[in-house]
PDB file of N, CA and C in Angstrom:
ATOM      1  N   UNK A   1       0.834  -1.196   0.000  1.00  0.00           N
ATOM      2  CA  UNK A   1       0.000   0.000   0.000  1.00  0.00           C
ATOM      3  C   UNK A   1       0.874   1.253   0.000  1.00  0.00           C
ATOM      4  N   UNK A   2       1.960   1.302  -1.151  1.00  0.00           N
ATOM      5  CA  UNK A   2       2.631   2.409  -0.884  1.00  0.00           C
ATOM      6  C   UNK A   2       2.557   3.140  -2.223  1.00  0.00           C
ATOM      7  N   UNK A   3       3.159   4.445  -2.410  1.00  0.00           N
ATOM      8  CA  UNK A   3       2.996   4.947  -4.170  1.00  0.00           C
ATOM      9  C   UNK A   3       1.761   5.879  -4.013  1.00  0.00           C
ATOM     10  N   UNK A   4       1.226   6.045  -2.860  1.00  0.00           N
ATOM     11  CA  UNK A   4       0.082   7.293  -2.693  1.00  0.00           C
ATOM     12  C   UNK A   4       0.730   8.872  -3.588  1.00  0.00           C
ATOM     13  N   UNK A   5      -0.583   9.447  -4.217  1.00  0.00           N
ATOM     14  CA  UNK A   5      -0.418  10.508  -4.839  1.00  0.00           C
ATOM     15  C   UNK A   5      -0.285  11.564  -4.168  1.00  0.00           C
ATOM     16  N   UNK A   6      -0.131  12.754  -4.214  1.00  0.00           N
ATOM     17  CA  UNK A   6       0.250  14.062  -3.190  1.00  0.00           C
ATOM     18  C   UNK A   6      -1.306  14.282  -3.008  1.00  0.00           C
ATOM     19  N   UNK A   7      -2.183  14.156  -4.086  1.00  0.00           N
ATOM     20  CA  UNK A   7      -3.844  14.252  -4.067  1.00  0.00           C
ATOM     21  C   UNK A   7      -4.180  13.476  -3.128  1.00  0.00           C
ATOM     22  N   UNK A   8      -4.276  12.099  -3.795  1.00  0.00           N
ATOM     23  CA  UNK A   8      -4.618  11.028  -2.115  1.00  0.00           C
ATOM     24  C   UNK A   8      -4.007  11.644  -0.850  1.00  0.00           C
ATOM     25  N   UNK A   9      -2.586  11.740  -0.548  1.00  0.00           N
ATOM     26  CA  UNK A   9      -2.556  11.941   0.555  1.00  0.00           C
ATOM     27  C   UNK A   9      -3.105  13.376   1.335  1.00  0.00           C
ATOM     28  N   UNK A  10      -3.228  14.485   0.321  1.00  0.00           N
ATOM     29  CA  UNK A  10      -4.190  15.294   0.635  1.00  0.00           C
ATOM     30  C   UNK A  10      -5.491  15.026   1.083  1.00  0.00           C
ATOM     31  N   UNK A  11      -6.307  14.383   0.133  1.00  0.00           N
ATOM     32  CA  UNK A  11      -7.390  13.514   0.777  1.00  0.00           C
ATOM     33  C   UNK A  11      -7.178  13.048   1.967  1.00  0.00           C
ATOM     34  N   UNK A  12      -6.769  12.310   2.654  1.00  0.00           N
ATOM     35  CA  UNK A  12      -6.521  11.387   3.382  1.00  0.00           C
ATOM     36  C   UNK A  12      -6.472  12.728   4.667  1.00  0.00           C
ATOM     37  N   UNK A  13      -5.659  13.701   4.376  1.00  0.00           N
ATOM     38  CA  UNK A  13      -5.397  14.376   5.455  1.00  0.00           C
ATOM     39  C   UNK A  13      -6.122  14.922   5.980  1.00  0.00           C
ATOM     40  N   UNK A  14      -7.391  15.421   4.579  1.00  0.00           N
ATOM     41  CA  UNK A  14      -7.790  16.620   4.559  1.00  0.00           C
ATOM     42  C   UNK A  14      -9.219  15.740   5.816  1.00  0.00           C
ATOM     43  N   UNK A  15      -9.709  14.525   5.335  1.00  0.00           N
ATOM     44  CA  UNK A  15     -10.519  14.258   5.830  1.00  0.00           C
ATOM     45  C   UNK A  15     -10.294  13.339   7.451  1.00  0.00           C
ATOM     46  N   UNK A  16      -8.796  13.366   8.183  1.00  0.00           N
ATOM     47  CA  UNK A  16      -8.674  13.133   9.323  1.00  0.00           C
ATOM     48  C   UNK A  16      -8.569  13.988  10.173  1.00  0.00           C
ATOM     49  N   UNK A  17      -8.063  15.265   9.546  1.00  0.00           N
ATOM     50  CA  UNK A  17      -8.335  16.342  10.598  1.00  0.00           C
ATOM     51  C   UNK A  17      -9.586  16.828  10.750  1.00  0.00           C
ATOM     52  N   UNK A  18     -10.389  16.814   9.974  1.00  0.00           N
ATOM     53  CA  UNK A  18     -11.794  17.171   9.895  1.00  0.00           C
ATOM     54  C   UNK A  18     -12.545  16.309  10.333  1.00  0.00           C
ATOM     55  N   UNK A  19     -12.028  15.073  11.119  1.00  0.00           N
ATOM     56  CA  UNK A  19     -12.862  13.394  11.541  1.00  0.00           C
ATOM     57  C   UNK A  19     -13.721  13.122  11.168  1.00  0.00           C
ATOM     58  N   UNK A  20     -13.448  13.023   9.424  1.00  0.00           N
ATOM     59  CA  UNK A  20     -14.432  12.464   8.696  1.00  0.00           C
ATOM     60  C   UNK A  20     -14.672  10.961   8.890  1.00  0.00           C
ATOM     61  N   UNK A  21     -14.626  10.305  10.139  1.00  0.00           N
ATOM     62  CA  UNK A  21     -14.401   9.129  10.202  1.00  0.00           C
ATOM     63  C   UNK A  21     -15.414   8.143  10.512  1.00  0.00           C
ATOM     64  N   UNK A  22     -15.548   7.266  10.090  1.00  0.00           N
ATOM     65  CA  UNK A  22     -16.788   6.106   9.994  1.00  0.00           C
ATOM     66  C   UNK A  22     -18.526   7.077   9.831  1.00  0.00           C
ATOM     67  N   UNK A  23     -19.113   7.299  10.301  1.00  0.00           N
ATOM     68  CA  UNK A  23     -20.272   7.663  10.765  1.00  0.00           C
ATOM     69  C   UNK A  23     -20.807   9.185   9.984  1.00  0.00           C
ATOM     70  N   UNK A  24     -19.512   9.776   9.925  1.00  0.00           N
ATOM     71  CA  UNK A  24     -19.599  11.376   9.670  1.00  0.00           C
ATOM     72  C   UNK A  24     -19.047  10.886   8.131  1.00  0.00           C
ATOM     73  N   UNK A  25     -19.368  11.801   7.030  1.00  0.00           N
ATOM     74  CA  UNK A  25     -19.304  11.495   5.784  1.00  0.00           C
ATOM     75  C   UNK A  25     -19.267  13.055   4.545  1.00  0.00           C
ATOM     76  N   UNK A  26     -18.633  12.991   3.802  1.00  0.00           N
ATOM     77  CA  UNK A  26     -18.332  14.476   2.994  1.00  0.00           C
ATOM     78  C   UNK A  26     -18.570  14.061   1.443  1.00  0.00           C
ATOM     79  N   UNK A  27     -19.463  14.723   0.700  1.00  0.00           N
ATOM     80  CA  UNK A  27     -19.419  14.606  -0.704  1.00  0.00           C
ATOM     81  C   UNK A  27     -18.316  15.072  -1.422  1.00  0.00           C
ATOM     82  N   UNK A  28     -18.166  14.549  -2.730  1.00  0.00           N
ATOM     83  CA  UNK A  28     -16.957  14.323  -3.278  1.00  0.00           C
ATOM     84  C   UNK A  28     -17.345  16.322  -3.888  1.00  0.00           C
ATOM     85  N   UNK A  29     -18.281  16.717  -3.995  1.00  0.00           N
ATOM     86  CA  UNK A  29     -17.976  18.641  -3.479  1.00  0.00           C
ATOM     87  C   UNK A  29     -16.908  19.280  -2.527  1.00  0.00           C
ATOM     88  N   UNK A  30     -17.538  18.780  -1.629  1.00  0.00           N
ATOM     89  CA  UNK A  30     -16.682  19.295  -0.032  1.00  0.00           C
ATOM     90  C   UNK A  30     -15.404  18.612  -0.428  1.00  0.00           C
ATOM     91  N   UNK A  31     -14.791  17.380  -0.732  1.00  0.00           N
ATOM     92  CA  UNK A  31     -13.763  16.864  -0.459  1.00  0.00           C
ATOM     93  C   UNK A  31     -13.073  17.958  -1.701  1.00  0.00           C
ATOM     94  N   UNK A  32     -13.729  18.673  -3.096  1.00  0.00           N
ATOM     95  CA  UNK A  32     -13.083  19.180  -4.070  1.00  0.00           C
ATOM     96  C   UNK A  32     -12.627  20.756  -3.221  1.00  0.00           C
ATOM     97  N   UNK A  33     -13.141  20.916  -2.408  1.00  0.00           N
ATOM     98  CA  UNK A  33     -13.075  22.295  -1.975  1.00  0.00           C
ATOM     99  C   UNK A  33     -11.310  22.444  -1.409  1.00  0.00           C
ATOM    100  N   UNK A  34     -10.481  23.799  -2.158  1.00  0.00           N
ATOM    101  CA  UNK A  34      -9.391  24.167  -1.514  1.00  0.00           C
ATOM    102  C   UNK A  34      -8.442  23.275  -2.834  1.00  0.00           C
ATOM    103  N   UNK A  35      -8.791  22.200  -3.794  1.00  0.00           N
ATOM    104  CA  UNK A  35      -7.968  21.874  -4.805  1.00  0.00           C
ATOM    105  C   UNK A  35      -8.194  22.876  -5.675  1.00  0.00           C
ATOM    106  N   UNK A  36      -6.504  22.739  -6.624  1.00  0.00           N
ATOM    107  CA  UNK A  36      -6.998  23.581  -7.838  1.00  0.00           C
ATOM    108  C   UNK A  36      -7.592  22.806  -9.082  1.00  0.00           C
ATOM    109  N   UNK A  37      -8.417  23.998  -9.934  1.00  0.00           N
ATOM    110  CA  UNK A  37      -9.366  23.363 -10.771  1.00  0.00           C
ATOM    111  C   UNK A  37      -8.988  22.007 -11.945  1.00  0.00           C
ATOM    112  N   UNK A  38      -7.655  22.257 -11.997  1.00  0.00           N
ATOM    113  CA  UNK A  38      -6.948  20.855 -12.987  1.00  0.00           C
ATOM    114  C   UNK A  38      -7.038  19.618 -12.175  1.00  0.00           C
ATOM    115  N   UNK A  39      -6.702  19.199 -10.906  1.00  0.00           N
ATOM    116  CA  UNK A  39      -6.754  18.454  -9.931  1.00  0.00           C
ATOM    117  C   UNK A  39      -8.480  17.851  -9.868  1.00  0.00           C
ATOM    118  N   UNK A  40      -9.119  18.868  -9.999  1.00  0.00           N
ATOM    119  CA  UNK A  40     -10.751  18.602  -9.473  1.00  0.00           C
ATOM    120  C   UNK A  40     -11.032  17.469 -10.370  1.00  0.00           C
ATOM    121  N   UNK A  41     -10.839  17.361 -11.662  1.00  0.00           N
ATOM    122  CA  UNK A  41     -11.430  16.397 -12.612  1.00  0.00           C
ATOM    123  C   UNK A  41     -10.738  14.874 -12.067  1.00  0.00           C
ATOM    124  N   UNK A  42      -9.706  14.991 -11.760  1.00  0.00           N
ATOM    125  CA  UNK A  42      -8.963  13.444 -11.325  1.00  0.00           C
ATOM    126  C   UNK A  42      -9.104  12.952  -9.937  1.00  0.00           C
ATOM    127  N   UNK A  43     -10.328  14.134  -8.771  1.00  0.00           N
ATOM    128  CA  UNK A  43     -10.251  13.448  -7.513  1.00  0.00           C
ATOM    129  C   UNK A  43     -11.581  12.194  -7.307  1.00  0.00           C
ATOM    130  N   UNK A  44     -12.498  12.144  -8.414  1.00  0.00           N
ATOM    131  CA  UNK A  44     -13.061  10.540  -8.662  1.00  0.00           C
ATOM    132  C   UNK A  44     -12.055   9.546  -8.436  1.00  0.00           C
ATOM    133  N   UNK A  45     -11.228   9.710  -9.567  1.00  0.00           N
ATOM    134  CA  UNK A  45     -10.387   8.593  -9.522  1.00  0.00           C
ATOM    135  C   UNK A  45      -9.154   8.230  -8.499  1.00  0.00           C
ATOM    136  N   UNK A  46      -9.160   9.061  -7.968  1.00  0.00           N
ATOM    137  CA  UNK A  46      -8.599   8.880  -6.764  1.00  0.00           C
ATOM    138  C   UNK A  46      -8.967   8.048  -5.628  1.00  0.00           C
ATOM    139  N   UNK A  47     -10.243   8.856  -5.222  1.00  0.00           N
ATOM    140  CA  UNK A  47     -11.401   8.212  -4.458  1.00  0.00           C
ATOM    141  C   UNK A  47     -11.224   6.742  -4.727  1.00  0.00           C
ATOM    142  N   UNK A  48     -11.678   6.190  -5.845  1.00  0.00           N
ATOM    143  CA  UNK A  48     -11.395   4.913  -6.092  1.00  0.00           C
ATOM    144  C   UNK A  48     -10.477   4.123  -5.487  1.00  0.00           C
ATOM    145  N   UNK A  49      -9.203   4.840  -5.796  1.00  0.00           N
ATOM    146  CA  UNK A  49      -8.353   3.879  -5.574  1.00  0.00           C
ATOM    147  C   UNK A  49      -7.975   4.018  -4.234  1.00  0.00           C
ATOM    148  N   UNK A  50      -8.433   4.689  -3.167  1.00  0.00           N
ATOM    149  CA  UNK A  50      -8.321   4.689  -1.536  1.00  0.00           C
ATOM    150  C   UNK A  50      -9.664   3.423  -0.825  1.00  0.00           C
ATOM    151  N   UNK A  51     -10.916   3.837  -2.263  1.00  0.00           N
ATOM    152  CA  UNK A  51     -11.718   2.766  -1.218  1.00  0.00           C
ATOM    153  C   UNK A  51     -11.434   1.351  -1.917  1.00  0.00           C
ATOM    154  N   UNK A  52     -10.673   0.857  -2.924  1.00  0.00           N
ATOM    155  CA  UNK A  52     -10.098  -0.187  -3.222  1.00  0.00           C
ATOM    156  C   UNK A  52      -8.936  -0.641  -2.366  1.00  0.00           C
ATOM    157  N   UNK A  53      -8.268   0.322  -1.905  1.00  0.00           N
ATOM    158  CA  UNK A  53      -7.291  -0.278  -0.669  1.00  0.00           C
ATOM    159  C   UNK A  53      -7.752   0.042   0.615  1.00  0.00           C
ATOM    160  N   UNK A  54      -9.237  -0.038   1.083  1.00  0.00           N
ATOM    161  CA  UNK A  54      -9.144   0.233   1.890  1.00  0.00           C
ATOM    162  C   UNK A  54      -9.864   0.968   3.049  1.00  0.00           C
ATOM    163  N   UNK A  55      -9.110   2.176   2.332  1.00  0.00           N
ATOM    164  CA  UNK A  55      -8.815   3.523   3.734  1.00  0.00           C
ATOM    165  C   UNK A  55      -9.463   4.327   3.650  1.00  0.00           C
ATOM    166  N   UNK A  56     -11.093   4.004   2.746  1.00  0.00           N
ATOM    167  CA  UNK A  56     -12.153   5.114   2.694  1.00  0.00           C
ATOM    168  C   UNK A  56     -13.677   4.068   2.216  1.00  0.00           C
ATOM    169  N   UNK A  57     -14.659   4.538   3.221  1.00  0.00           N
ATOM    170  CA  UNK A  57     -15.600   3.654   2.910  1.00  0.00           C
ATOM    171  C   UNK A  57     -16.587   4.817   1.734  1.00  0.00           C
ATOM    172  N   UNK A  58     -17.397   4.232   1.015  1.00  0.00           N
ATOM    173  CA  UNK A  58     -18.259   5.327   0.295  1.00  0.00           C
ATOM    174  C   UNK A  58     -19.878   4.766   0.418  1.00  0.00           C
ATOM    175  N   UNK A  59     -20.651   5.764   0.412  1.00  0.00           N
ATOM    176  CA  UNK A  59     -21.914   5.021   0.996  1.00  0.00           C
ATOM    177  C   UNK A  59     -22.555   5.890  -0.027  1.00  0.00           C
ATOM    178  N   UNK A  60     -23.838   5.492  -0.744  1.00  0.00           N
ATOM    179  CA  UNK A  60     -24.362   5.869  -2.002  1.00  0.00           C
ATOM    180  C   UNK A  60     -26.071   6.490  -1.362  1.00  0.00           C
ATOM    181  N   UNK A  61     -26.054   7.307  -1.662  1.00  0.00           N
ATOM    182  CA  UNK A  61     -27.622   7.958  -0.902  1.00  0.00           C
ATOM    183  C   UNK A  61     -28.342   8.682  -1.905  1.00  0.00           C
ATOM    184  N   UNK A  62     -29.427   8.994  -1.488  1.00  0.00           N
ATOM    185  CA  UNK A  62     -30.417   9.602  -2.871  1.00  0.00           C
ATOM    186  C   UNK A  62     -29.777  10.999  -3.410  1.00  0.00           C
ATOM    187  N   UNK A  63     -28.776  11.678  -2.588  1.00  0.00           N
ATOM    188  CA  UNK A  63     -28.270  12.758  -2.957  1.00  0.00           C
ATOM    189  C   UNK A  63     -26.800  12.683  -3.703  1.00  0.00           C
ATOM    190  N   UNK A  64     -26.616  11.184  -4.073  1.00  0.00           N
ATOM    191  CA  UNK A  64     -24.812  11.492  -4.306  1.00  0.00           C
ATOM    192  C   UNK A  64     -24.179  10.523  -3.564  1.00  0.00           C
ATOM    193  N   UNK A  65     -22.844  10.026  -4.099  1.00  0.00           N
ATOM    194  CA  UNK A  65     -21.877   9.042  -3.494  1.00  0.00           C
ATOM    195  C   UNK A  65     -21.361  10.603  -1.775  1.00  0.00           C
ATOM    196  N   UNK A  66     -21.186   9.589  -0.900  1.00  0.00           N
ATOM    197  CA  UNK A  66     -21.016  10.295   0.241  1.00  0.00           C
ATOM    198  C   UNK A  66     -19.175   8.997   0.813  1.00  0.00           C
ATOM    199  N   UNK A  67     -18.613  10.153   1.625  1.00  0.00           N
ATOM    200  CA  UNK A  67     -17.171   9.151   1.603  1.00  0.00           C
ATOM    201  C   UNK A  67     -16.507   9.628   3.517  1.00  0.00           C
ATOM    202  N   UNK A  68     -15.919   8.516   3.850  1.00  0.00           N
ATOM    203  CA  UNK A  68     -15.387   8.160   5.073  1.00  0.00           C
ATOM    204  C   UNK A  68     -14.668   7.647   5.058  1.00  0.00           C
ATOM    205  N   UNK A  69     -13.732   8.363   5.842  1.00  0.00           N
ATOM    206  CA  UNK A  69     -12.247   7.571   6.200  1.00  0.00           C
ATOM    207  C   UNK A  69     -12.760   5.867   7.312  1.00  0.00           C
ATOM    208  N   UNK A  70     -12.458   4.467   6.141  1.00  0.00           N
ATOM    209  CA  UNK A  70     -12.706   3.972   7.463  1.00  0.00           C
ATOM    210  C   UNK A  70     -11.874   3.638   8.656  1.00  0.00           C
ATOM    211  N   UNK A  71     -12.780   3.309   9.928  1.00  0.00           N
ATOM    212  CA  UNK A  71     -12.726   3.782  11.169  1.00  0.00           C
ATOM    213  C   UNK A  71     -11.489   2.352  11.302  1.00  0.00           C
ATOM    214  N   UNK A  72     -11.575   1.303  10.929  1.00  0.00           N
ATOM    215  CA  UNK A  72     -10.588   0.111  11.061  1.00  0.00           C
ATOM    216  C   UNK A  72      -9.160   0.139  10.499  1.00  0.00           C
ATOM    217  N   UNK A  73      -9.000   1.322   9.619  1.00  0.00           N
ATOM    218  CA  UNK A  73      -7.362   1.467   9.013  1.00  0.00           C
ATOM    219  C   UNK A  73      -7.024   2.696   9.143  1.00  0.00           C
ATOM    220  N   UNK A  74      -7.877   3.169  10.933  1.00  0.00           N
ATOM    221  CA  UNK A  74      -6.993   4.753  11.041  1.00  0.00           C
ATOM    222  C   UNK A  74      -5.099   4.688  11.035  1.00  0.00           C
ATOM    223  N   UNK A  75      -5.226   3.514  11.918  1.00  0.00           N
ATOM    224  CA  UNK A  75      -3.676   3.227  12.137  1.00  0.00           C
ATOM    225  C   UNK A  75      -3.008   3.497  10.804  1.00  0.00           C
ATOM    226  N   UNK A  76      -2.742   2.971   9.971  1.00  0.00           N
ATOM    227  CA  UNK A  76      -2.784   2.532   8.263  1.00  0.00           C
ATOM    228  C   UNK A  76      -2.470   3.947   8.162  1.00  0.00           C
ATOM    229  N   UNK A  77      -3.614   4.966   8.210  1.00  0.00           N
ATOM    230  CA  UNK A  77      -4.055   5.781   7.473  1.00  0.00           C
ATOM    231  C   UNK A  77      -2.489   7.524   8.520  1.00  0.00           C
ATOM    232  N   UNK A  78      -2.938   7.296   9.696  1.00  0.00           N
ATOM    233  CA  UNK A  78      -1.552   7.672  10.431  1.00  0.00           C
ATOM    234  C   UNK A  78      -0.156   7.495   9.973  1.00  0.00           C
ATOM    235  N   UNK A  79      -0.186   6.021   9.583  1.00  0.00           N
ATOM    236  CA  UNK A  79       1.119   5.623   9.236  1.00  0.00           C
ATOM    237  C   UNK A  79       1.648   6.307   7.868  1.00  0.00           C
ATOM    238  N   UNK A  80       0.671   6.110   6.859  1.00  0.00           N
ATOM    239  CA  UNK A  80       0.952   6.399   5.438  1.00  0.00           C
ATOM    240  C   UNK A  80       1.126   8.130   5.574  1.00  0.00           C
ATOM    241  N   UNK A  81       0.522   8.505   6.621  1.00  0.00           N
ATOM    242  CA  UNK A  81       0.041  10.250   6.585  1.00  0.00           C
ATOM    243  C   UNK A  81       1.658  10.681   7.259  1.00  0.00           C
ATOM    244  N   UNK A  82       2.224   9.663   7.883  1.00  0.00           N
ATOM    245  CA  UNK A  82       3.575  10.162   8.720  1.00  0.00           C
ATOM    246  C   UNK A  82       3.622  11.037  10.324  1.00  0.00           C
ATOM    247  N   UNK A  83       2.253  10.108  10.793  1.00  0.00           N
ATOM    248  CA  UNK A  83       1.841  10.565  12.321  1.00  0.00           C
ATOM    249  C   UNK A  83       2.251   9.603  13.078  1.00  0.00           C
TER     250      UNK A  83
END
């Protein structure tokens, strides 16, 4: 699980200080907020590849894919972040 993008690990950061974690949840809007606009088109695919390894659950609701750091690979998610 190594080779994270400066984006992912932005992600990753952006949504542990903010304890986006298990329960509490941010649309892939909010998560675009504070990137610049070239970046915005590639943070789907990003997304992807964090809840394929892992370290972000996504839960699908009548309003939109909704996303969480999950709560079982905070450790993981510390480690990769360099806490």
């Amino acid at each position: 699980m190594d080779g994270y993008s400066a984006t992912q690990m932005a992600l990753l950061r952006k949504m542990y200080y903010d304890k986006v974690i298990g329960g509490k949840h941010h649309g892939e809007r909010e998560l675009c907020r504070g990137f610049p606009k070239e970046l915005k088109s590639g943070i789907e695919n990003e997304l992807k590849r964090l809840i394929k390894d892992g370290l972000m659950l996504v839960k699908t609701t009548n309003y939109g894919k909704q996303y969480s750091l999950n709560p079982s690979a905070i450790g993981i998610i510390r480690g990769i972040m360099g806490e």
